[in-house]
C-alpha atoms as a PDB file:
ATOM      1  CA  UNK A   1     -10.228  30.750  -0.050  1.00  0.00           C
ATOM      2  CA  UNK A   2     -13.274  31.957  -1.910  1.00  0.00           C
ATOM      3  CA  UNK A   3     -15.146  34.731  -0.866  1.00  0.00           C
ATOM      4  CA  UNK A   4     -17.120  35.869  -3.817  1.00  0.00           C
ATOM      5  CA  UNK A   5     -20.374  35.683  -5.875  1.00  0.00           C
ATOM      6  CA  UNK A   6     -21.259  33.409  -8.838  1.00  0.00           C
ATOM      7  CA  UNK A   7     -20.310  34.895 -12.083  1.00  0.00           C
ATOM      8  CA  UNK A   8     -19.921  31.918 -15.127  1.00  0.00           C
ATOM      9  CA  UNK A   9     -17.209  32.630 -17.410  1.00  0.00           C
ATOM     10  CA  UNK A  10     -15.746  35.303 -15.278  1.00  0.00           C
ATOM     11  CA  UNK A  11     -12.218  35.778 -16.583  1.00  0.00           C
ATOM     12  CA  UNK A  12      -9.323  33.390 -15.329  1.00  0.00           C
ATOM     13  CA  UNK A  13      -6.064  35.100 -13.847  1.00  0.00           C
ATOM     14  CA  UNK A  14      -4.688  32.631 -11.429  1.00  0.00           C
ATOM     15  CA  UNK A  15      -4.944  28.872 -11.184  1.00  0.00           C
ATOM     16  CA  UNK A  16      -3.676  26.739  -8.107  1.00  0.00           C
ATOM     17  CA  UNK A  17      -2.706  22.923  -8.919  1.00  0.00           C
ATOM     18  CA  UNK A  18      -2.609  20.711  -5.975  1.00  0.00           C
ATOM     19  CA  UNK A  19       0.223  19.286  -7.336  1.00  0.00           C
ATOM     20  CA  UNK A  20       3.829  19.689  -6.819  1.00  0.00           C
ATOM     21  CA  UNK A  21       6.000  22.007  -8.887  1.00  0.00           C
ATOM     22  CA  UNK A  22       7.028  20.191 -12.598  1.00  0.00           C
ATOM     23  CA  UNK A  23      10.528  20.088 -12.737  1.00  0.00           C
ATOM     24  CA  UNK A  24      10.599  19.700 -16.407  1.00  0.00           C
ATOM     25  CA  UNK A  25      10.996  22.911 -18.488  1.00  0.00           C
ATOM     26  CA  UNK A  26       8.870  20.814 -21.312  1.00  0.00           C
ATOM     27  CA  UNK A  27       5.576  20.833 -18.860  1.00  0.00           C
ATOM     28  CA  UNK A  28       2.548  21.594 -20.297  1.00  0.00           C
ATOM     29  CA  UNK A  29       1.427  23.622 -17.391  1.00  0.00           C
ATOM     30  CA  UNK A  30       4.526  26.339 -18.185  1.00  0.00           C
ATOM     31  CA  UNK A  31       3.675  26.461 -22.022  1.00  0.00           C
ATOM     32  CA  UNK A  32      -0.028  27.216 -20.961  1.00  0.00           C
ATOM     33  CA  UNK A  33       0.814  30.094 -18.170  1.00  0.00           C
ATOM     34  CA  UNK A  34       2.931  31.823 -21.081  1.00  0.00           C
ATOM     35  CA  UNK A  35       0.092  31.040 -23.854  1.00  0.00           C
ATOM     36  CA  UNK A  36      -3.064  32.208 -21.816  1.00  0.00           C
ATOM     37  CA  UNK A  37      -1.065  35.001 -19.848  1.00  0.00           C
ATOM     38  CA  UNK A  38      -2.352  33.656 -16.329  1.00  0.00           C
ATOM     39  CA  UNK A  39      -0.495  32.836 -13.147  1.00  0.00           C
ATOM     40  CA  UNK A  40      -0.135  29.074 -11.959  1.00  0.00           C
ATOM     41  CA  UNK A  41       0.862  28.303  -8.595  1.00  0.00           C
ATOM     42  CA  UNK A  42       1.588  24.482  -7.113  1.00  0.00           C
ATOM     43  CA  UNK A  43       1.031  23.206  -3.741  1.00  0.00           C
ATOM     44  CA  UNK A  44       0.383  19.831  -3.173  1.00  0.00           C
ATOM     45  CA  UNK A  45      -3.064  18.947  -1.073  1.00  0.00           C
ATOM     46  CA  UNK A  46      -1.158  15.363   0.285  1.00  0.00           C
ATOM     47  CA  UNK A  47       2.047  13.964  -0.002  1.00  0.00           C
ATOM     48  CA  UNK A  48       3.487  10.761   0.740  1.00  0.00           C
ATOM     49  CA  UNK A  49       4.657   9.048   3.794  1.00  0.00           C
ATOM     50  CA  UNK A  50       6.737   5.527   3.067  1.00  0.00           C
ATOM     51  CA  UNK A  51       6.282   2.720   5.304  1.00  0.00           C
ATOM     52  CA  UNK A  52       9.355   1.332   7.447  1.00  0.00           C
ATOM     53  CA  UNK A  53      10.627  -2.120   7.350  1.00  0.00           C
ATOM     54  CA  UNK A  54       9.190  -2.497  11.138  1.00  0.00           C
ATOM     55  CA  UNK A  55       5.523  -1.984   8.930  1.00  0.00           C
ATOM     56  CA  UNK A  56       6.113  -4.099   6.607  1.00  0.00           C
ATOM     57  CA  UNK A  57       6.699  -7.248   8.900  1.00  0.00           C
ATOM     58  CA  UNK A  58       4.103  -6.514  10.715  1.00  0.00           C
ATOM     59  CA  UNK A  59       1.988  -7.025   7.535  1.00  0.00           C
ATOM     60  CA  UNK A  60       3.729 -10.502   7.365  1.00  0.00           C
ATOM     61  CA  UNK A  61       5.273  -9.547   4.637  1.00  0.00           C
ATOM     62  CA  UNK A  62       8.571 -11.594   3.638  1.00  0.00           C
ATOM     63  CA  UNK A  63       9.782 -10.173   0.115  1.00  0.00           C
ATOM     64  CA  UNK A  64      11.699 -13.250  -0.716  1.00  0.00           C
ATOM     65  CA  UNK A  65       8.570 -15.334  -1.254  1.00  0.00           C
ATOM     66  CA  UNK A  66       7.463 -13.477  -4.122  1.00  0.00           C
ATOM     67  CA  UNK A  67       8.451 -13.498  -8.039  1.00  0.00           C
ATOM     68  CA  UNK A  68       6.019 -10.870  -9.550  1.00  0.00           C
ATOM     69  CA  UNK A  69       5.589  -7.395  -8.523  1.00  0.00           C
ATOM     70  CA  UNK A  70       2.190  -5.639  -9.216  1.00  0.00           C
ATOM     71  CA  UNK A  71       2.702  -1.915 -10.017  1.00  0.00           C
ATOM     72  CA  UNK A  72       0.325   0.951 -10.414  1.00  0.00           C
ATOM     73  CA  UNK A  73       2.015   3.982  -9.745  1.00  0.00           C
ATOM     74  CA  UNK A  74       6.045   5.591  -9.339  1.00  0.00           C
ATOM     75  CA  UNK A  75       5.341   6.098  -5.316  1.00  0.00           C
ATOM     76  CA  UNK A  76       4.895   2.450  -5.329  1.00  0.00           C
ATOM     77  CA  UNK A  77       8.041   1.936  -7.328  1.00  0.00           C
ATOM     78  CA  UNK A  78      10.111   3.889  -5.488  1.00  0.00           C
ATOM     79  CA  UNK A  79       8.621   3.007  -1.534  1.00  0.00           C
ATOM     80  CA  UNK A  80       9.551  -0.717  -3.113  1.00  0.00           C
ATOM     81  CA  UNK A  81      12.604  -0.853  -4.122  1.00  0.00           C
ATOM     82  CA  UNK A  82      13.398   1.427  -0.957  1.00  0.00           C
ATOM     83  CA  UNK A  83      12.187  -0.875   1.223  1.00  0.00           C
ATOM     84  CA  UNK A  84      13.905  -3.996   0.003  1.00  0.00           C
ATOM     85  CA  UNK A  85      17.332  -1.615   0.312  1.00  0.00           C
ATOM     86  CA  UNK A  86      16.530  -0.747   3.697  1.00  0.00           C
ATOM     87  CA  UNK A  87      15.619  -4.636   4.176  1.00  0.00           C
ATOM     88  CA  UNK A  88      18.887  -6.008   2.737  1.00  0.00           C
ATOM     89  CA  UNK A  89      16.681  -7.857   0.008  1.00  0.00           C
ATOM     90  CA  UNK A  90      18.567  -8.732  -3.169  1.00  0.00           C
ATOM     91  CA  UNK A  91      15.610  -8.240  -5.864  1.00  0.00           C
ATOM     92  CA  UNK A  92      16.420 -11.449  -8.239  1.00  0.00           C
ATOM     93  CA  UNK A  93      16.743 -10.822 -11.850  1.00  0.00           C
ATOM     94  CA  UNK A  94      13.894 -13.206 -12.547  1.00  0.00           C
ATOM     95  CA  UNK A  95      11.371 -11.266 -10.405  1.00  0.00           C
ATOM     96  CA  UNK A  96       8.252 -10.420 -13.060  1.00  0.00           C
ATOM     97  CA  UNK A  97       7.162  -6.534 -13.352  1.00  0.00           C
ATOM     98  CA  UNK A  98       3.690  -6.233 -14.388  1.00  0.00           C
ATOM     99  CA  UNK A  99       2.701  -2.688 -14.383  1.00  0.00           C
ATOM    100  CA  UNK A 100      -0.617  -0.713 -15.058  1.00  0.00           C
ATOM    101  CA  UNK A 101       0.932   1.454 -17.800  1.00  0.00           C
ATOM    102  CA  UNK A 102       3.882   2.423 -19.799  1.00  0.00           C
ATOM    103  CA  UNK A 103       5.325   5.399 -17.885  1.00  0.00           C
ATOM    104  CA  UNK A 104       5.739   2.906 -14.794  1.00  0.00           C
ATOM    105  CA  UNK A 105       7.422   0.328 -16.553  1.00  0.00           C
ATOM    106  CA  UNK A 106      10.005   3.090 -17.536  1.00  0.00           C
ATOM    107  CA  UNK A 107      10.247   4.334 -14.637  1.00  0.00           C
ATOM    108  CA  UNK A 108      11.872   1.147 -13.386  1.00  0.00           C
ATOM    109  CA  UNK A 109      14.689   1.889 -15.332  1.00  0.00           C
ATOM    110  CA  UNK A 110      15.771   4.105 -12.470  1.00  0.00           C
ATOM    111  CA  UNK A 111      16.333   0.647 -10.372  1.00  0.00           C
ATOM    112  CA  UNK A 112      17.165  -2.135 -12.627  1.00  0.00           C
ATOM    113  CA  UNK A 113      18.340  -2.666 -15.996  1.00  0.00           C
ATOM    114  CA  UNK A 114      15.164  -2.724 -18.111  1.00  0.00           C
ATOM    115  CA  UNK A 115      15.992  -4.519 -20.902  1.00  0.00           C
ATOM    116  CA  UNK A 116      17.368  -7.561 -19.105  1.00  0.00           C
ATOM    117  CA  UNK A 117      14.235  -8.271 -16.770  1.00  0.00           C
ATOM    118  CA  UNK A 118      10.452  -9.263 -17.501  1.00  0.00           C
ATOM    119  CA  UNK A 119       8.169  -6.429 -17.650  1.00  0.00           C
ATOM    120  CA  UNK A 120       4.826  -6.085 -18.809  1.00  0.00           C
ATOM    121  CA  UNK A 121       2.448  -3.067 -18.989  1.00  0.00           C
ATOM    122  CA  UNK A 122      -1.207  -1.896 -19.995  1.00  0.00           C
ATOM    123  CA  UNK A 123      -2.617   0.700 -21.043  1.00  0.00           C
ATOM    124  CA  UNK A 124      -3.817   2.459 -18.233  1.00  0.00           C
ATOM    125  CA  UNK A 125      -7.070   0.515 -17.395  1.00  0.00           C
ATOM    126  CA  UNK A 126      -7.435  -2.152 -14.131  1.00  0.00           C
ATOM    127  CA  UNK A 127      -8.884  -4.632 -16.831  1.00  0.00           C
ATOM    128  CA  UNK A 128      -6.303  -4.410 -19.264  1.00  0.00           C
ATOM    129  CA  UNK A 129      -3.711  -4.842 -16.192  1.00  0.00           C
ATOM    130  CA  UNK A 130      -5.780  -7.824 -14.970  1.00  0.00           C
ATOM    131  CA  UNK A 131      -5.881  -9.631 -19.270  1.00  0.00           C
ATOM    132  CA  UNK A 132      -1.873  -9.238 -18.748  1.00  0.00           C
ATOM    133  CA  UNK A 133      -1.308 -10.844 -15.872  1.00  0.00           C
ATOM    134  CA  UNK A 134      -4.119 -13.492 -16.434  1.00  0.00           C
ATOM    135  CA  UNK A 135      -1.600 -14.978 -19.754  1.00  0.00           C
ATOM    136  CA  UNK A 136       1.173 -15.733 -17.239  1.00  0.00           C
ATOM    137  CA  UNK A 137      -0.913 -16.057 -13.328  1.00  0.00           C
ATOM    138  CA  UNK A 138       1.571 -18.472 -12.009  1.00  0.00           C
ATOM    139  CA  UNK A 139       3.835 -18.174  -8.880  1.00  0.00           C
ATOM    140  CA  UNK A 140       3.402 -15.717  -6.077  1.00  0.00           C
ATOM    141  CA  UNK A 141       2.293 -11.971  -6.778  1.00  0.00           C
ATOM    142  CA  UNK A 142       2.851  -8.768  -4.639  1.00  0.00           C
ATOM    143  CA  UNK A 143       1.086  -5.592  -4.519  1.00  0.00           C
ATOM    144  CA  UNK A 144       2.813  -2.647  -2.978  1.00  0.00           C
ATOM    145  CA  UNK A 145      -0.019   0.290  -2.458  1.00  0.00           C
ATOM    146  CA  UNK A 146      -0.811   2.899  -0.803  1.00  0.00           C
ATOM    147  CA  UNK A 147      -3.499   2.599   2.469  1.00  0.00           C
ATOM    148  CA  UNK A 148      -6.185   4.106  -0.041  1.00  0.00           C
ATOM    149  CA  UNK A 149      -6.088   1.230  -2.282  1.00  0.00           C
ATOM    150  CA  UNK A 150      -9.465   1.562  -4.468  1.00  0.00           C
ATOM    151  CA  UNK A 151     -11.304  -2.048  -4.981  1.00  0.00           C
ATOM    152  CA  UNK A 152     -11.619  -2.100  -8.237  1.00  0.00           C
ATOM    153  CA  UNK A 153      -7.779  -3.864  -8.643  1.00  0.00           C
ATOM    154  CA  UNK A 154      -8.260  -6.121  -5.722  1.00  0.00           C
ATOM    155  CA  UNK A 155     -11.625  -7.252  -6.891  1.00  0.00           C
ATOM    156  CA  UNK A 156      -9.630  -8.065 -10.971  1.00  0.00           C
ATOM    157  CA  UNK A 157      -6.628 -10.073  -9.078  1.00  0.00           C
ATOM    158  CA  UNK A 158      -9.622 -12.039  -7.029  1.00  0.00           C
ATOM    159  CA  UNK A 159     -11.350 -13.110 -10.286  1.00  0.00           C
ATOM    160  CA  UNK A 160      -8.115 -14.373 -11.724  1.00  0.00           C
ATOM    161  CA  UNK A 161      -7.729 -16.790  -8.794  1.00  0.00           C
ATOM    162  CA  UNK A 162      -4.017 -15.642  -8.481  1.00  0.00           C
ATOM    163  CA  UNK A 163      -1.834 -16.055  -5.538  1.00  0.00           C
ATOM    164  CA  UNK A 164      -1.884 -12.488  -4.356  1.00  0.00           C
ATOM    165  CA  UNK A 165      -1.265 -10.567  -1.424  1.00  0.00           C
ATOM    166  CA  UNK A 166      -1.316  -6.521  -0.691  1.00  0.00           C
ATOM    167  CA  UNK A 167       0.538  -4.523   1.323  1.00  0.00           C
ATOM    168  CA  UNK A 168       0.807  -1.237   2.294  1.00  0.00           C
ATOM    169  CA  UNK A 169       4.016   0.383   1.275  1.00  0.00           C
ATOM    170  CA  UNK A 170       3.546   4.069   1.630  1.00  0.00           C
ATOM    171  CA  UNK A 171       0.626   6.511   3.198  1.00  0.00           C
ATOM    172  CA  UNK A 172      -1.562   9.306   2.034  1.00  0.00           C
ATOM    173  CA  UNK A 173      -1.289  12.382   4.275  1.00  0.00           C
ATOM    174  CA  UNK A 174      -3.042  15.217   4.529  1.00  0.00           C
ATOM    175  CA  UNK A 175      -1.134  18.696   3.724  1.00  0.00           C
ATOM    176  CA  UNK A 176      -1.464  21.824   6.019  1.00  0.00           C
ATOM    177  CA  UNK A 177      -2.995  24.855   3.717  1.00  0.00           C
ATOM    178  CA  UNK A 178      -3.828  26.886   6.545  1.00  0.00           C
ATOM    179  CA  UNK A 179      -1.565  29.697   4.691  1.00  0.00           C
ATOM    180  CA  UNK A 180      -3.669  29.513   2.391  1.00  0.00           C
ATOM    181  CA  UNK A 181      -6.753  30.664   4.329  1.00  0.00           C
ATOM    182  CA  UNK A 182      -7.410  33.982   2.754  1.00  0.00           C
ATOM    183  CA  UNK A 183      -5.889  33.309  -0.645  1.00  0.00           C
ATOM    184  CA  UNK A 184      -7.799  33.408  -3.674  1.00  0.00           C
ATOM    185  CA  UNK A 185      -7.428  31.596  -6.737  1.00  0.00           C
ATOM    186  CA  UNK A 186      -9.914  31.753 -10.245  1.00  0.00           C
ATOM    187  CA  UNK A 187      -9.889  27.677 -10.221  1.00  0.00           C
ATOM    188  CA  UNK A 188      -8.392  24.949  -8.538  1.00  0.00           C
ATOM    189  CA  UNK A 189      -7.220  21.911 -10.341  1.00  0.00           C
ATOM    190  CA  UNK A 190      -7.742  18.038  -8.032  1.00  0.00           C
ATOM    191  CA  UNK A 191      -6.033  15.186  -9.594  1.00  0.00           C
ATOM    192  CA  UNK A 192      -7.307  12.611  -7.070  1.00  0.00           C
ATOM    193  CA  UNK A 193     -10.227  12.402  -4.359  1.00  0.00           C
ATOM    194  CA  UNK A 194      -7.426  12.498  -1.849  1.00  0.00           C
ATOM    195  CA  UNK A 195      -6.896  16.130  -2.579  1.00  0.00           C
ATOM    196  CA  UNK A 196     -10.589  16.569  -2.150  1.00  0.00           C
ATOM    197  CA  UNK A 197     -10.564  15.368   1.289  1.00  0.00           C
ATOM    198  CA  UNK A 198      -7.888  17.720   2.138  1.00  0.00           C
ATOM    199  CA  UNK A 199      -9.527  20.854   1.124  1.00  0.00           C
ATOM    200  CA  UNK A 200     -12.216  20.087   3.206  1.00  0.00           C
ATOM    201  CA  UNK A 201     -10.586  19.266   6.065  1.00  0.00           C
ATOM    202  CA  UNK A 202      -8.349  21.928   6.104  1.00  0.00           C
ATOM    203  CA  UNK A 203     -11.482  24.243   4.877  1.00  0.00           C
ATOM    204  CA  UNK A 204     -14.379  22.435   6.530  1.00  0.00           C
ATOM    205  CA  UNK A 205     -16.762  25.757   5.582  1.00  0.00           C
ATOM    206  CA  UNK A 206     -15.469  26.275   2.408  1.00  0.00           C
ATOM    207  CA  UNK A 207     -17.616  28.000   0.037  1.00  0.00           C
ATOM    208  CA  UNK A 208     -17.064  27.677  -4.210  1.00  0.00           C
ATOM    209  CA  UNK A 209     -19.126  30.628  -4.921  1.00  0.00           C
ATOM    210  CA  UNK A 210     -17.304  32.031  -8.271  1.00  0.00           C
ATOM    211  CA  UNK A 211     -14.355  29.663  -7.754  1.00  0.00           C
ATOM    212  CA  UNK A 212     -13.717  27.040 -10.706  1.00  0.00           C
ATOM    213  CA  UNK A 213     -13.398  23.529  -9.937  1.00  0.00           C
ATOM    214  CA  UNK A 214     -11.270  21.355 -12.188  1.00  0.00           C
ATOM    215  CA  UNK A 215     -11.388  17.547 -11.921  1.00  0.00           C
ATOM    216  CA  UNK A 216      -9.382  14.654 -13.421  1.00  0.00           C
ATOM    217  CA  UNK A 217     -10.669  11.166 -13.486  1.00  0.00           C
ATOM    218  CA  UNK A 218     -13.839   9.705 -12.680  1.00  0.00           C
ATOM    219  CA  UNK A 219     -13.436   9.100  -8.981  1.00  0.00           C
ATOM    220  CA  UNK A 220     -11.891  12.560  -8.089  1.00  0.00           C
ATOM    221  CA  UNK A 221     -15.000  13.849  -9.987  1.00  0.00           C
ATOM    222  CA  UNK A 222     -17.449  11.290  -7.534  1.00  0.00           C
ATOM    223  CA  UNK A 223     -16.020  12.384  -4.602  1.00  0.00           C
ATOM    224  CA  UNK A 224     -16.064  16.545  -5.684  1.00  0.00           C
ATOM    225  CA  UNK A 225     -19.984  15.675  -6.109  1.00  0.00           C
ATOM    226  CA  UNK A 226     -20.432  14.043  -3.202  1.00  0.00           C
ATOM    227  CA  UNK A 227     -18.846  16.987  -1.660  1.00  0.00           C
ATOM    228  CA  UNK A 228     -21.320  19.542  -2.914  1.00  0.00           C
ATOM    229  CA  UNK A 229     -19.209  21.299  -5.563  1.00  0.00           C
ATOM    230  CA  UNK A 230     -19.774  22.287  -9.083  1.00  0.00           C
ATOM    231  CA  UNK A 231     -17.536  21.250 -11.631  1.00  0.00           C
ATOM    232  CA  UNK A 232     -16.353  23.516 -14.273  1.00  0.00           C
ATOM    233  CA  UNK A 233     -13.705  21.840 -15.458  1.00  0.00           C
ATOM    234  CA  UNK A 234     -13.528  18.079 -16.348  1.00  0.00           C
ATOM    235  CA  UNK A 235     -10.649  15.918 -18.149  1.00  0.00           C
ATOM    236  CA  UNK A 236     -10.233  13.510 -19.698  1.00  0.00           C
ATOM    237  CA  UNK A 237     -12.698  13.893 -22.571  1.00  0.00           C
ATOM    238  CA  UNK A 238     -12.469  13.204 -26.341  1.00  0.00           C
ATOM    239  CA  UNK A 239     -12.061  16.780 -26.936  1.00  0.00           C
ATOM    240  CA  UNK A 240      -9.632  17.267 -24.211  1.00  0.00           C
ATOM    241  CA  UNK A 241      -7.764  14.388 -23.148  1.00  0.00           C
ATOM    242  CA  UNK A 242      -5.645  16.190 -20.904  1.00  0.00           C
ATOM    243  CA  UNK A 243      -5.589  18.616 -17.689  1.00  0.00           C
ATOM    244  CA  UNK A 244      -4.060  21.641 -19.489  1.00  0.00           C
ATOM    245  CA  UNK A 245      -6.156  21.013 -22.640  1.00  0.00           C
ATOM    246  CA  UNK A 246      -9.363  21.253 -20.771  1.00  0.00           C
ATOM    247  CA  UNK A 247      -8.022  24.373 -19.011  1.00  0.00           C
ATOM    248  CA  UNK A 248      -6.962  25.841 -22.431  1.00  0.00           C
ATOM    249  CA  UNK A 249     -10.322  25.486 -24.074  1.00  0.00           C
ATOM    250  CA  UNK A 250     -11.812  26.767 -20.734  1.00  0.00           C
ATOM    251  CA  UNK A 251      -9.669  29.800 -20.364  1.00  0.00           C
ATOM    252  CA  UNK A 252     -10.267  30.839 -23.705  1.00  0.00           C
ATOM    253  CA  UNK A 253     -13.893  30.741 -23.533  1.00  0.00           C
ATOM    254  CA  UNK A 254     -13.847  32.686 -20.193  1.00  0.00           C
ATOM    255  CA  UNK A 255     -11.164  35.627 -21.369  1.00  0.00           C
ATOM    256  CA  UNK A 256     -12.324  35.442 -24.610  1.00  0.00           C
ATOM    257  CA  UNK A 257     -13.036  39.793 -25.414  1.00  0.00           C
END
């Protein structure tokens, strides 16, 4: 995927996200192809595999003996409320929603009706997730996750002294890039370690050489580290709080005449 020498600030032409494809026609990632005049491509490094109902029993998990839900992301959203379909479990209207940040407790909206049920979000943080839950810690809490559950959450639910259990509701896999092989791109963009892991493994010799690295998120950065690469690109900062603000500034520093 890279085969070239180290040359900082050499111009940016094409970008590859390990992401899938936005749908939206308001992404960010359009506006700033058509402001910088660079090509963006998509492929996602992982993608998801959901759990069957056979998994979750053998995780000893019976849905009915829980009235909170524990939420950190859509994919567990979505593997949930699939499951309990596929399990013939009524969700109650009294089940509790606490979830890790806004856009998740909207995103139930495309399963219940949200203004009849209790939900609670924070703002993005484990501890702030953990100070919710700690005002109301009674009954029976469930956390649907994927199998690469970081600690940090099960470590906050421990402290509390909650009645808690995890489960896994849907897997991390590794994508096949081998297409990809002999394709070169200016910088590639990781949102999560995961996608790390699966540029190594499908490029266990890869080389950076002149190719831009662009991280999101503390742990995806620890992991590209740990890996040996240099970072060019980091978000979220002050200055740039987002992905395609960091690549902005970036880009215009590097094409700059």
């Amino acid at each position: 995927m890279s085969e070239k020498t180290v040359t900082p600030k050499k111009k940016v032409k094409t970008i590859l996200v390990s992401q899938p494809e936005p749908t939206s026609e308001n992404s960010p990632y359009l506006a700033l192809a058509q402001n910088e005049k660079v090509k963006i491509d998509f492929r996602p490094f992982i993608y998801v595999e959901g759990a069957t109902a056979k998994d979750i029993r053998k995780q000893k998990i019976n849905l009915s003996e829980f009235d909170a839900i524990i939420f950190t992301s859509r994919n567990a959203v979505d593997h949930f409320f699939r499951l309990a379909e596929e399990m013939r479990y009524q969700v109650p209207n009294t089940m509790r929603y606490y979830c890790q940040s806004e856009a998740i407790a909207l995103y139930l909206q495309r399963y219940i009706v949200y203004r009849k049920r209790r939900i609670s979000y924070g703002n993005k943080t484990v501890k702030d997730l953990a100070n919710i839950i700690k005002k109301n810690p009674e009954g029976r809490f469930l956390l649907p996750s994927s199998d690469k559950l970081k600690p940090e959450l099960p470590k906050a639910l421990n402290e509390l002294k909650i009645n808690w259990k995890p489960a896994t509701f849907f897997r991390t896999k590794i994508s096949d890039l081998s297409d990809l092989k002999d394709v070169y791109y200016d910088i590639l963009v990781f949102y999560s370690p995961s996608g790390i892991h699966s540029l190594f493994h499908n490029f266990p010799d890869f080389e950076q050489n002149d190719t831009r690295i662009a991280v999101y998120g503390k742990s995806t950065l620890k992991v590209a580290k740990e890996k040996g690469l240099r970072i060019d690109i980091m978000a979220p900062t002050p200055e740039t709080p987002s992905m395609t603000m960091a690549l902005q500034k970036y880009i215009r520093e590097a094409n700059k005449k």
